[in-house]
Protein backbone atom coordinates (compact mmCIF):
# COMPACT_ATOMS: atom_id res chain seq x y z
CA UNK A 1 -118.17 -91.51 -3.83
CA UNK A 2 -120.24 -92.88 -7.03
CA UNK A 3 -121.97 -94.83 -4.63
CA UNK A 4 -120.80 -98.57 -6.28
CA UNK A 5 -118.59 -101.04 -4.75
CA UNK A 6 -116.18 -102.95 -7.19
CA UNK A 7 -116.32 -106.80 -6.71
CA UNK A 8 -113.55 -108.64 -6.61
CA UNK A 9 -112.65 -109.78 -9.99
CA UNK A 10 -111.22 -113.02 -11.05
CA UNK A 11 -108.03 -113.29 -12.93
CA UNK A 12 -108.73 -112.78 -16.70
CA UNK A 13 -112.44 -111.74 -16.13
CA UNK A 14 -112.64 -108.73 -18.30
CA UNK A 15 -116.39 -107.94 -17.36
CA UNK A 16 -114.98 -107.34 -13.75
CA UNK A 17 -112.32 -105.63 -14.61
CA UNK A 18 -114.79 -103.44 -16.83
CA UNK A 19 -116.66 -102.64 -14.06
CA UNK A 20 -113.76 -101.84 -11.76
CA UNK A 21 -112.28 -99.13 -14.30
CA UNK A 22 -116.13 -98.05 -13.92
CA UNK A 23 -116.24 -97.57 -10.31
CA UNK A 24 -113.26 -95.70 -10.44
CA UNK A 25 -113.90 -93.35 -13.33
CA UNK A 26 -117.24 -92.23 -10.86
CA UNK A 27 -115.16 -92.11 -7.95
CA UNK A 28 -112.65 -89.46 -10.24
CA UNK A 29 -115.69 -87.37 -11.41
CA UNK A 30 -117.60 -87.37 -8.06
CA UNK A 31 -115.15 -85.65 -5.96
CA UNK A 32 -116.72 -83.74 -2.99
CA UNK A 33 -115.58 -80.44 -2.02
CA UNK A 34 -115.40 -78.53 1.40
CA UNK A 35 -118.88 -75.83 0.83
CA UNK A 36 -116.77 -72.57 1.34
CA UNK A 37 -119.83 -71.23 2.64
CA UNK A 38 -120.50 -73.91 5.48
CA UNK A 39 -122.65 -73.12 8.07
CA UNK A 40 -121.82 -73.12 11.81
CA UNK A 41 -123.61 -76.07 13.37
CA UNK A 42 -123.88 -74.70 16.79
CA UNK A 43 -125.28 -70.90 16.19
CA UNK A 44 -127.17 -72.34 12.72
CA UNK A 45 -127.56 -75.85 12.07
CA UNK A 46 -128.33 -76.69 15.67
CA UNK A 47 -130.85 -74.21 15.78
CA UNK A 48 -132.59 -75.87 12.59
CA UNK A 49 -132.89 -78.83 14.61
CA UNK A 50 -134.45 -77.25 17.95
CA UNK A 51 -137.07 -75.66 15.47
CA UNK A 52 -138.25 -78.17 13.48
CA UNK A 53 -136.60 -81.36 15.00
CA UNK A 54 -134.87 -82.41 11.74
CA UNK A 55 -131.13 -83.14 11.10
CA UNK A 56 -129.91 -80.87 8.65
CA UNK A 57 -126.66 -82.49 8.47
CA UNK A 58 -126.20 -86.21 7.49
CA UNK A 59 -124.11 -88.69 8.47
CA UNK A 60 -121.87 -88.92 5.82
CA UNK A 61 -121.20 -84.99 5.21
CA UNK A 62 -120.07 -84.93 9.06
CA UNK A 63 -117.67 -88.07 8.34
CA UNK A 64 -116.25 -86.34 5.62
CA UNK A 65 -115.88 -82.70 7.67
CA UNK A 66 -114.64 -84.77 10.74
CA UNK A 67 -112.04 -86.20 7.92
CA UNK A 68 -110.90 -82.57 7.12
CA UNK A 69 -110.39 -81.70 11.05
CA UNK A 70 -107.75 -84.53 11.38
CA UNK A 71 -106.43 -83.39 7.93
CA UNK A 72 -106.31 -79.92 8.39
CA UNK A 73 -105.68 -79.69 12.25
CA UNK A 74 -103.55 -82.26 13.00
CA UNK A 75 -99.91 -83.17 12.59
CA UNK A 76 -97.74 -86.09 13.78
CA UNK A 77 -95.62 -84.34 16.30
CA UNK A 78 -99.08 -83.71 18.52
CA UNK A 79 -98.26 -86.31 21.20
CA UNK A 80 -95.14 -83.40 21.92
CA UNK A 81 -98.07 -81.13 23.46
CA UNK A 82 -100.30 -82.36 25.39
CA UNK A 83 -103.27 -80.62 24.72
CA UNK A 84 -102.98 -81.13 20.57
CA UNK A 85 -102.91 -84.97 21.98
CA UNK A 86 -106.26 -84.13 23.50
CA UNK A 87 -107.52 -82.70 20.40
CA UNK A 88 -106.28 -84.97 18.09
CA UNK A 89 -108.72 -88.16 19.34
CA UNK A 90 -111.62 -84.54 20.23
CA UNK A 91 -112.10 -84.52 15.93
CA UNK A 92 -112.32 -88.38 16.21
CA UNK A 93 -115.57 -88.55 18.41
CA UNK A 94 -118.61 -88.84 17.25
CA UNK A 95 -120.51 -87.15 19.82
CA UNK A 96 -120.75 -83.46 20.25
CA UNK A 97 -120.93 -83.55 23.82
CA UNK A 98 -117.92 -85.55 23.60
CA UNK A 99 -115.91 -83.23 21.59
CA UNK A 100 -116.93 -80.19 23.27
CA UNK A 101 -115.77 -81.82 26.54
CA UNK A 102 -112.56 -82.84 25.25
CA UNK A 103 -111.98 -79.19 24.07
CA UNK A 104 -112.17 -78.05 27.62
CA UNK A 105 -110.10 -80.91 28.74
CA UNK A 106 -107.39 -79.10 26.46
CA UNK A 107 -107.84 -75.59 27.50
CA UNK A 108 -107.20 -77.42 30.87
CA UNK A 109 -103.78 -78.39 30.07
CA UNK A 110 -103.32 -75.07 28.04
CA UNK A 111 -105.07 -71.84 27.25
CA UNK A 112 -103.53 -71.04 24.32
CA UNK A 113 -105.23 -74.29 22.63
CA UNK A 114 -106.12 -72.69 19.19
CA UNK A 115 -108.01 -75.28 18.01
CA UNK A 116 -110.08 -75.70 21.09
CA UNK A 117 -111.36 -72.58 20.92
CA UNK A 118 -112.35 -73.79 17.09
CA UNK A 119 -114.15 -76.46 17.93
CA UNK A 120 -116.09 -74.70 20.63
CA UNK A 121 -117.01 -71.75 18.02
CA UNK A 122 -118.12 -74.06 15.65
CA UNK A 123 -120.11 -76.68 18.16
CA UNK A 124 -120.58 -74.87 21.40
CA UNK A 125 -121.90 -71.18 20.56
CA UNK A 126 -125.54 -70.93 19.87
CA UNK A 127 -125.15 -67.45 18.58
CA UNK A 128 -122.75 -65.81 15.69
CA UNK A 129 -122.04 -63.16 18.22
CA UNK A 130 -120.68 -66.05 20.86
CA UNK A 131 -118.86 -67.58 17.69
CA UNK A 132 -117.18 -64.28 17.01
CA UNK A 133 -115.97 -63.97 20.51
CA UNK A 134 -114.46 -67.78 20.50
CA UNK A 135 -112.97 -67.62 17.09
CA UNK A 136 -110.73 -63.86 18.17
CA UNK A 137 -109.58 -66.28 21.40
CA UNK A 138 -108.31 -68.99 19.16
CA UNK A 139 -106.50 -66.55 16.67
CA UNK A 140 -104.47 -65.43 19.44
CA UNK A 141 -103.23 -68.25 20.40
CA UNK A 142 -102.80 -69.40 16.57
CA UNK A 143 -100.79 -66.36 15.69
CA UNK A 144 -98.35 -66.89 18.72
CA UNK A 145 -97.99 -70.41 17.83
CA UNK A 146 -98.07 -69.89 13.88
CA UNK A 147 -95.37 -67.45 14.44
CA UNK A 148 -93.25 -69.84 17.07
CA UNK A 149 -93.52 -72.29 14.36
CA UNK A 150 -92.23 -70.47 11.50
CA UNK A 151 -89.03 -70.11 13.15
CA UNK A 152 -88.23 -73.62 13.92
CA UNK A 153 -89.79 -74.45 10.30
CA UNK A 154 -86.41 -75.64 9.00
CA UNK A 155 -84.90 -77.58 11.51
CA UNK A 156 -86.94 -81.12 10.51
CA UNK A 157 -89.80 -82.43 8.61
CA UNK A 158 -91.41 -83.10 11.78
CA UNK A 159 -91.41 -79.11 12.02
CA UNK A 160 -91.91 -78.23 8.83
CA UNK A 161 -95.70 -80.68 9.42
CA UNK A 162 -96.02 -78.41 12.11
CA UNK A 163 -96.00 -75.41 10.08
CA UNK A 164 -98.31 -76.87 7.37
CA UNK A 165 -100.85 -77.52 10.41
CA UNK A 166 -100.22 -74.15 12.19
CA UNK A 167 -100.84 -72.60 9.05
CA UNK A 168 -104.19 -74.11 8.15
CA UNK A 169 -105.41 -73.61 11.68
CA UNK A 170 -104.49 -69.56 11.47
CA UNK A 171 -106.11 -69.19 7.81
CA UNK A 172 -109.03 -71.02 8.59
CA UNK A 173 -109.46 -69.23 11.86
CA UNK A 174 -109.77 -65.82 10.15
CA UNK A 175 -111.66 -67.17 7.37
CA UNK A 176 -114.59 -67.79 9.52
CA UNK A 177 -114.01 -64.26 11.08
CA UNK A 178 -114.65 -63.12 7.95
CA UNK A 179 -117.72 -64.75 7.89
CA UNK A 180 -118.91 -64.05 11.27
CA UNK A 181 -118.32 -60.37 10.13
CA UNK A 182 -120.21 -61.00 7.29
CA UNK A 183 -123.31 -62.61 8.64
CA UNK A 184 -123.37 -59.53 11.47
CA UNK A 185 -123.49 -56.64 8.76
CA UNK A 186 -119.60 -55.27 8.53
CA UNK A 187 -119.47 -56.24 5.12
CA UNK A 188 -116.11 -54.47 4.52
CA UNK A 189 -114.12 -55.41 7.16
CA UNK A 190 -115.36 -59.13 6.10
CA UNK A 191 -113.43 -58.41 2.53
CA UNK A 192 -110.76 -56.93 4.04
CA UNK A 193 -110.23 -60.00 5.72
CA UNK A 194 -110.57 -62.19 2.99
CA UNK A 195 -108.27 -59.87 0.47
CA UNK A 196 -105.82 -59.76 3.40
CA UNK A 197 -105.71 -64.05 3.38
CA UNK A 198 -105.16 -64.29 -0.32
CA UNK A 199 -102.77 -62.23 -0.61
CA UNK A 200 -101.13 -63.62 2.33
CA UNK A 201 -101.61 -66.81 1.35
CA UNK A 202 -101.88 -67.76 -2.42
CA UNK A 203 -101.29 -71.00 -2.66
CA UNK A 204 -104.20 -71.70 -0.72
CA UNK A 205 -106.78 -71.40 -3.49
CA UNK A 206 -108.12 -75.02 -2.82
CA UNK A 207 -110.16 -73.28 0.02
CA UNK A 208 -112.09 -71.39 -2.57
CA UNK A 209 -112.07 -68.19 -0.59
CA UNK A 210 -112.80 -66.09 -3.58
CA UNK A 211 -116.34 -67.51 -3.60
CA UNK A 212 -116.84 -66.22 0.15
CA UNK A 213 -115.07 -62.77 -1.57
CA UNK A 214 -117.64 -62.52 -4.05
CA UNK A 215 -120.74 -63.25 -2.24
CA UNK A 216 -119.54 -60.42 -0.01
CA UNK A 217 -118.62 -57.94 -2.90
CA UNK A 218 -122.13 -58.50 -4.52
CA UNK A 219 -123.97 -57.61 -1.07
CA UNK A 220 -121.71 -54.62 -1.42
CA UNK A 221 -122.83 -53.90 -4.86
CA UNK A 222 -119.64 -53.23 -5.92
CA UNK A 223 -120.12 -55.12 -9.15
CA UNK A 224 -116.71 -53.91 -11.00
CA UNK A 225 -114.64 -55.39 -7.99
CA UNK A 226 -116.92 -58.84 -8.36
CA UNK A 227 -115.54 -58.40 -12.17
CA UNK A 228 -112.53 -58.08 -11.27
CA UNK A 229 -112.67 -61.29 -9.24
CA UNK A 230 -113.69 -63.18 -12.09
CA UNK A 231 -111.10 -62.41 -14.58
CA UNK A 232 -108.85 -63.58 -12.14
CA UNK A 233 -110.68 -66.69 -11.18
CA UNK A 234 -113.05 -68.09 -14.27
CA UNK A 235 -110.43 -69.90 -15.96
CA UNK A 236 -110.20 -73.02 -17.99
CA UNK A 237 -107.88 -74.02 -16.41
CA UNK A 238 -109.13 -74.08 -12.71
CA UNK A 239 -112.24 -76.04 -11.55
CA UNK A 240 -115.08 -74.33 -12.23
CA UNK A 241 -118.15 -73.70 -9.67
CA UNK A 242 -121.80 -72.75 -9.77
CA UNK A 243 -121.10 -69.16 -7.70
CA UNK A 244 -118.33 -68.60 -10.40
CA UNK A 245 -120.68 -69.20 -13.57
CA UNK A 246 -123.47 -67.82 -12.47
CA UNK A 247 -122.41 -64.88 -11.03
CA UNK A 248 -120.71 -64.10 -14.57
CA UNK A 249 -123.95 -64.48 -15.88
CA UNK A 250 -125.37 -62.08 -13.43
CA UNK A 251 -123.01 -59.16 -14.30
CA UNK A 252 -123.76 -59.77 -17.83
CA UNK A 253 -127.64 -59.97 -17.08
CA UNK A 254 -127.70 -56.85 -15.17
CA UNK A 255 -126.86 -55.21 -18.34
CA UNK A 256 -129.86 -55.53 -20.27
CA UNK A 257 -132.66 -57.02 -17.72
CA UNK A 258 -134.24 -53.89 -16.68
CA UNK A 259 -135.63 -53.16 -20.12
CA UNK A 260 -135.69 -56.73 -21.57
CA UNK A 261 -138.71 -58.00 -22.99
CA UNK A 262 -139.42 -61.27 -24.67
CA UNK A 263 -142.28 -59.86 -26.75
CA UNK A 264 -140.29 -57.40 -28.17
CA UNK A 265 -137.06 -59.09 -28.38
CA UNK A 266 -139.36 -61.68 -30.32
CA UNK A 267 -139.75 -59.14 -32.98
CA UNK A 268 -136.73 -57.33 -33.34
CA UNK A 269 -133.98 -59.94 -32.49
CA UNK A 270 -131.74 -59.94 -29.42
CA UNK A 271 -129.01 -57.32 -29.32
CA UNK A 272 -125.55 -57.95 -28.67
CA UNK A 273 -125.86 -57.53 -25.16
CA UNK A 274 -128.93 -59.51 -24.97
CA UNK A 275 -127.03 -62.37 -26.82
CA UNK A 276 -124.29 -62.03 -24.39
CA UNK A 277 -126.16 -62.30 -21.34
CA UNK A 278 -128.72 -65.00 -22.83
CA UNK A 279 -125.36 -67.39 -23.72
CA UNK A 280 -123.80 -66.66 -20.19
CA UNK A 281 -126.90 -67.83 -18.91
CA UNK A 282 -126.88 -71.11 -20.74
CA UNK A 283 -123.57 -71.41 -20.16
CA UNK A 284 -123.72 -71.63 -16.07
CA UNK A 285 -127.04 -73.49 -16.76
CA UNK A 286 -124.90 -76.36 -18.28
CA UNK A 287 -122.60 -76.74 -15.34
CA UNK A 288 -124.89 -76.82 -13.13
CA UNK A 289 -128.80 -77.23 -13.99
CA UNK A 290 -130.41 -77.57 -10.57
CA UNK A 291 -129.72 -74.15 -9.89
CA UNK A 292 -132.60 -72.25 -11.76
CA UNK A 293 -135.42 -73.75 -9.92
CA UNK A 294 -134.50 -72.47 -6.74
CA UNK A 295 -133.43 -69.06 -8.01
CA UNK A 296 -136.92 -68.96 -9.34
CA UNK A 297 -138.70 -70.03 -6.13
CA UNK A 298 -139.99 -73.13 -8.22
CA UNK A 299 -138.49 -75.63 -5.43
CA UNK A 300 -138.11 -75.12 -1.62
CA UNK A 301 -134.59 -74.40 -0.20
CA UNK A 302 -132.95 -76.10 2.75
CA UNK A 303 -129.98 -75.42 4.68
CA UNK A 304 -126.47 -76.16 2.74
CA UNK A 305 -124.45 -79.27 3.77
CA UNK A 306 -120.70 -78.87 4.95
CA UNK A 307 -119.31 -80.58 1.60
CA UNK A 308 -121.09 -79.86 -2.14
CA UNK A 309 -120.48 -81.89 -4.93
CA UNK A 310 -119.85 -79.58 -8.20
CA UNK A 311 -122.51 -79.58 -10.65
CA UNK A 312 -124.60 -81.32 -8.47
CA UNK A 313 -128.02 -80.79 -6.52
CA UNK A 314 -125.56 -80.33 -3.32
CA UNK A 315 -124.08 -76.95 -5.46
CA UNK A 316 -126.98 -75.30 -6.02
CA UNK A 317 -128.73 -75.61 -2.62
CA UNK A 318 -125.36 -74.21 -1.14
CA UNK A 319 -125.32 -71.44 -4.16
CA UNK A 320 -129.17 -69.90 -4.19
CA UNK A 321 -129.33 -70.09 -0.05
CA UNK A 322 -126.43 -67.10 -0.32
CA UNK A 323 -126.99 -65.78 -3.91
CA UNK A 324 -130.70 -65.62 -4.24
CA UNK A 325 -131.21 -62.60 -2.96
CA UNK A 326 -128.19 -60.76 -5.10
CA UNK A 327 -130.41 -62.03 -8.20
CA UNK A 328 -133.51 -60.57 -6.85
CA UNK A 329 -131.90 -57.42 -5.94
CA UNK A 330 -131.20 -56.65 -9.85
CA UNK A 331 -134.23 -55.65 -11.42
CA UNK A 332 -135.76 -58.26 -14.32
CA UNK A 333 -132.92 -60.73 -13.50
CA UNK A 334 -134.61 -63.41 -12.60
CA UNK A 335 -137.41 -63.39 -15.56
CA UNK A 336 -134.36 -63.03 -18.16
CA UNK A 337 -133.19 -66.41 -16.58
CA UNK A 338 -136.78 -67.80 -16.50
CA UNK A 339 -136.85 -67.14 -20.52
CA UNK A 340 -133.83 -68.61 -21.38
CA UNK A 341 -132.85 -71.35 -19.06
CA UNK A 342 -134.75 -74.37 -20.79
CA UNK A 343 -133.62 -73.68 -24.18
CA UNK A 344 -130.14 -74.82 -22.85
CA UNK A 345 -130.86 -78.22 -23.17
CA UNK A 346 -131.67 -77.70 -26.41
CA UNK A 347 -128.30 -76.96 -27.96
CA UNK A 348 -126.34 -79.84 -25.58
CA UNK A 349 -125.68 -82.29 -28.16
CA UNK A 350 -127.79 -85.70 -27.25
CA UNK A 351 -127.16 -87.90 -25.44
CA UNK A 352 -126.79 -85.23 -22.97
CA UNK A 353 -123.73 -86.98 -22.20
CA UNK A 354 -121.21 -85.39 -24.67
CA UNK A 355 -121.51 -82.20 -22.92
CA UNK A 356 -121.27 -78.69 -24.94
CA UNK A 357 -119.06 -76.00 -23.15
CA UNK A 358 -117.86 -78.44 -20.61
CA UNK A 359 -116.63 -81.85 -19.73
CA UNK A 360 -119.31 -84.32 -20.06
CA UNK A 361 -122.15 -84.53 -16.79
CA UNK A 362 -121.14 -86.86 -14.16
CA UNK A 363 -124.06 -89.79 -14.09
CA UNK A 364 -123.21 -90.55 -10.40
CA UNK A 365 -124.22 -86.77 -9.45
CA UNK A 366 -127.69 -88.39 -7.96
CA UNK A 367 -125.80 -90.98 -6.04
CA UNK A 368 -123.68 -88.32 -3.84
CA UNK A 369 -126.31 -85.82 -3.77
CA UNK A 370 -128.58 -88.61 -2.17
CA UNK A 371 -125.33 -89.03 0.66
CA UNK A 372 -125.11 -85.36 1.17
CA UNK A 373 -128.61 -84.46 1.45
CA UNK A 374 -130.88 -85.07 4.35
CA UNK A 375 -133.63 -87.63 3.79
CA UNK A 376 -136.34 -85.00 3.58
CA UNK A 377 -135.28 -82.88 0.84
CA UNK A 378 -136.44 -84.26 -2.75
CA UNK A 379 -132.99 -84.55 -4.77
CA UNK A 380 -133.01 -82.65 -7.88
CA UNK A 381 -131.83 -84.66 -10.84
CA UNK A 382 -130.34 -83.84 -14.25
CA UNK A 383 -133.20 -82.60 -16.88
CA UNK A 384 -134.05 -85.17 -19.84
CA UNK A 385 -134.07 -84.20 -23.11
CA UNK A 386 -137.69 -84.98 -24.34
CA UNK A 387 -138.09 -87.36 -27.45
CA UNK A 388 -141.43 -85.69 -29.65
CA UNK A 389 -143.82 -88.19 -29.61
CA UNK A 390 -144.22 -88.53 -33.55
CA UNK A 391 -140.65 -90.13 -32.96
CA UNK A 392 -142.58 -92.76 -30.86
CA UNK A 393 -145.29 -93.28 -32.95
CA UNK A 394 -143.35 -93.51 -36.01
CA UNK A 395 -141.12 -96.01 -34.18
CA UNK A 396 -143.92 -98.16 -32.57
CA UNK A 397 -145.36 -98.55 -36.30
CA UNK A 398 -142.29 -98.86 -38.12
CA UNK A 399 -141.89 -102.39 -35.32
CA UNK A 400 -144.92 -103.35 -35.70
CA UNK A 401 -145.42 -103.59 -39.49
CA UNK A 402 -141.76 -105.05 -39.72
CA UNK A 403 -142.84 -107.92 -36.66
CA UNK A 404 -146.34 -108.69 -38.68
CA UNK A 405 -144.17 -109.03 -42.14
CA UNK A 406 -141.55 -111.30 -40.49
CA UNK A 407 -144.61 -113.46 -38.93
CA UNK A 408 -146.09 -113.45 -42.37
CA UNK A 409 -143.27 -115.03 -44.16
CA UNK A 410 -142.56 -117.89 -41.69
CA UNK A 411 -146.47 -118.94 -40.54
CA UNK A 412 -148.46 -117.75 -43.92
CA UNK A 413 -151.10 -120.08 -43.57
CA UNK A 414 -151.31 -119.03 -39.55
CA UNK A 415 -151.60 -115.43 -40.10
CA UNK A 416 -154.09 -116.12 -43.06
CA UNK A 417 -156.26 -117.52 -40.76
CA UNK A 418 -155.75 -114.46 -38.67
CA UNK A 419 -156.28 -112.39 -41.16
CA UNK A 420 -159.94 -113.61 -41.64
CA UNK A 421 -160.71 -113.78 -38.11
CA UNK A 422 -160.18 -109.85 -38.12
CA UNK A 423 -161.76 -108.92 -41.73
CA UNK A 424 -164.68 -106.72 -40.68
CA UNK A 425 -167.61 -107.80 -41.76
CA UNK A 426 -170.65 -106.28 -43.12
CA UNK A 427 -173.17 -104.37 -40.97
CA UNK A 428 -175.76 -105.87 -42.97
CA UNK A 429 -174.34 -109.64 -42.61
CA UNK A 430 -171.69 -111.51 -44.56
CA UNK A 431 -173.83 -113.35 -46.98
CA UNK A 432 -175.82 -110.00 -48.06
CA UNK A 433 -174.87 -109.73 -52.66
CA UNK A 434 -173.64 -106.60 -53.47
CA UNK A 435 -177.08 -105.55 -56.06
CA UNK A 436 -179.05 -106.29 -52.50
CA UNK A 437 -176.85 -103.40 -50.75
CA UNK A 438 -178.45 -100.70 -53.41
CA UNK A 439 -181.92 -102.14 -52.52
CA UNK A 440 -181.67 -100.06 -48.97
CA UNK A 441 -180.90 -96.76 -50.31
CA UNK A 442 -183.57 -95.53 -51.89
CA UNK A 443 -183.13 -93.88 -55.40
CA UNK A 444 -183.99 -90.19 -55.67
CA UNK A 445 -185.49 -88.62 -58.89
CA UNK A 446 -182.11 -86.50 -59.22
CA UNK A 447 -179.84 -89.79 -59.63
C-alpha cells in the first residue's frame, strides 16, 4: 500500500533490513478503507463513462472492492449450495459482463440467490430506481436465509462462517437501501434505516455507517441529532475521518459565521465562539488538508473511488462530493474556513512531520492516492511549510563567506591572485595619481 517493494535482504545487512521495517511501517499507516459512501457503478459510475468516455474507477480500487466481495460474501461451506458456488468464482471475474452473467446463472439454480440480486443492483441497473427494486429482491431472500442460518448457528464452525457471511450480506443489503432512499429524496426513512442497523448490529462499526447517518441528518438539518452523533463517535480512541472532523467544525462554525467578519474581528479580537469554531477548523484541517480546496471551489471535483485512504487526497474527494453542499447551505461558512484554513500550518510544529493534534502525516499518502485515483485527476499533495527567503539568503552568504575563508587559508597565494584579477579598477585608468583625480572636478568659489 506505500507503494515500495522490500528487497530481499542478506543475512546481517542492516541497511536492508532498515528498509524492510520501512516498507512496513508505510504499509501500517497507509491502510485503505471501504468509502462508506461508494457509488453504484452501474446507475453512476457507468454513466460517467458513457458521458465523457473516462474510467472513473481504477484498476486497483476495483481489485481491492472485488477483495471485499469474496471477504464479505463468501464462506467455505459455498460448494454445499450450488448457486453460492456460482457466485463465489462471479466476484472473481474481471469482466462485468462476466459477472453479471454468472449472477443469472445463479438465479438459475435458485431464486432466492441474495447475493445475485447484489451484484446485479450494483453492476446491472442503470438507474437508482432499478437498483432499489433489485436490492428489496435480494433482502428477501437474505432475511429468509439470515434467519435459517441463525438457527443452525451452533451446531459447527462451518455454520457459525455461515452466519458471519449471512450476516454481512443482510446488513450490507439494507445499507445500500438506505442509500438508494437517500439519493431518491426520503431522507427519513433512509435514517431510519441506518438507526435501525446500528442498533441491530453494533459491533459492526468498521462499516462506518454513522458517516452515511450524518450526511443524511445534515440534509435534514437536524443539526442537534448530527451532535448527537458525534459525541458518540469523535473519540480518541476510534479512527478518526474527514466527515467526522469536519462536520464538528461545521456545527461549531454555524455558530458564529453569519455575522463573522475578519475586519472587525481584526479589531476587537475573536470571541469565544469565534475561537472555538476557528480551532475546530484547524483542527479537521490537520487531519486532512486536501479538503479545503474543494470546499472552496478552488479545485475541480471528480467522482469518489470505492476505497479512500484517511487523510489523504482519496478522503476529501469522497467527503466535499457529499458534504459540499451542507457547507454552502450555512450562511458565511465557507469564508470563515477560507480565513482560517492556512494559518493551520502555521502552528504544526516543523518538520510537518511531528504532527500537532494528531499522529504524525503519513508520507506515503501521495503514493496510494496516485493508485486510487484515475489518471486524469491532478493528486492533491500535503501543503509545505514555506522557508522566508531572508533564511535563504542569510544561509547562501553565511556558505559562501565560510567556502572563500577556507579557500583562503589553504591556496593564499591562489586567491591573492584572484583577488587582483577582481579589484575594480578606476574609471579613469589604473595608473591615474590621486592629486590628478581633483584636477577633473572643477573647484567652485564656495569650497
Amino acid at each position: 500500500m506505500g507503494g515500495t517493494e522490500s528487497s530481499i535482504s542478506e543475512p546481517g545487512s542492516s541497511s536492508n533490513n532498515r528498509e524492510s521495517e520501512t516498507s512496513r511501517q508505510n504499509l501500517s499507516e497507509c491502510k485503505v478503507w471501504r468509502n462508506p459512501l461508494n457509488l453504484f457503478r452501474g446507475a453512476e459510475y457507468r454513466r460517467y463513462t458513457w458521458v465523457t468516455g473516462k474510467e472513473p474507477l481504477t484498476y486497483y480500487d476495483m481489485n481491492l472492492s472485488a477483495q471485499d466481495h469474496q471477504t464479505f460474501f463468501t464462506c467455505d461451506t459455498d460448494f454445499l449450495r450450488p448457486s453460492d458456488t456460482v457466485m463465489q468464482k462471479a466476484w472473481r471475474e474481471r469482466n462485468p459482463p462476466a459477472r453479471i452473467k454468472a449472477a443469472y446463472q445463479a438465479l438459475e439454480l435458485n431464486n432466492d440467490c441474495a447475493t445475485a440480486y447484489v451484484l446485479l443492483a450494483e453492476e446491472e441497473a442503470t438507474t437508482i430506481v432499478d437498483a432499489e427494486r433489485l436490492f428489496k429482491q435480494a433482502l428477501k431472500a437474505g432475511e429468509t436465509i439470515y434467519r435459517r442460518s441463525q438457527q443452525c448457528q451452533h451446531q459447527s464452525p462451518q455454520h457459525e462462517a455461515q452466519l458471519r457471511r449471512d450476516t454481512n450480506v443482510l446488513v450490507y443489503i439494507k445499507r445500500r437501501l438506505a442509500m438508494c432512499a437517500r439519493k431518491l429524496g426520503r431522507i427519513r426513512e433512509a435514517v431510519k434505516i441506518m438507526r435501525d442497523l446500528m442498533k441491530e448490529f453494533p459491533p459492526l462499526t468498521m462499516l462506518n455507517i454513522h458517516e452515511n447517518l450524518l450526511e443524511s441528518l445534515l440534509e435534514l438539518q437536524a443539526y442537534a441529532d448530527v451532535q448527537a452523533v458525534l459525541a458518540k463517535y469523535d473519540d480518541i480512541s476510534l479512527p478518526k475521518s474527514a466527515a467526522i472532523c469536519y462536520t464538528a467544525a461545521l456545527l461549531k462554525t454555524r455558530t458564529v459565521s453569519d455575522k463573522f467578519s475578519p475586519e472587525t474581528a481584526s479589531r476587537r479580537g475573536l470571541s469565544t465562539a469565534e475561537i472555538n469554531a476557528v480551532e475546530a477548523i484547524h483542527r479537521a484541517v490537520e487531519f486532512n488538508p486536501h479538503v479545503p480546496k474543494y470546499l472552496l471551489e478552488m479545485k475541480s471535483l471528480i467522482l469518489p473511488p470505492e476505497h479512500i485512504l484517511k487523510r489523504g487526497d482519496s478522503e476529501a474527494v469522497a467527503y466535499a462530493f457529499f458534504h459540499l453542499q451542507h457547507w454552502k447551505r450555512i450562511e458565511g461558512a465557507l469564508n470563515l474556513l477560507q480565513c482560517t484554513w492556512e494559518g493551520t500550518f502555521r502552528m504544526i510544529p516543523y518538520p510537518l512531520e511531528k504532527g500537532h493534534l494528531f499522529y504524525p502525516y503519513p508520507s506515503c499518502t501521495e503514493t496510494a492516492d496516485r493508485e486510487l485515483l484515475p489518471p486524469f485527476h491532478h493528486v492533491s499533495v500535503y501543503p509545505k511549510k514555506e522557508i522566508p527567503f531572508f533564511i535563504h539568503f542569510t544561509a547562501g552568504l553565511c556558505s559562501s563567506t565560510a567556502v572563500i575563508a577556507l579557500l583562503t587559508h589553504q591556496f593564499p597565494e591562489i586567491m591573492g591572485v584572484f583577488a587582483k584579477a577582481g579589484k575594480r579598477e578606476s574609471p579613469w585608468g589604473p595608473d591615474l595619481p590621486l592629486e590628478s583625480s581633483f584636477l577633473l572636478y572643477p573647484r567652485s568659489d564656495d569650497h
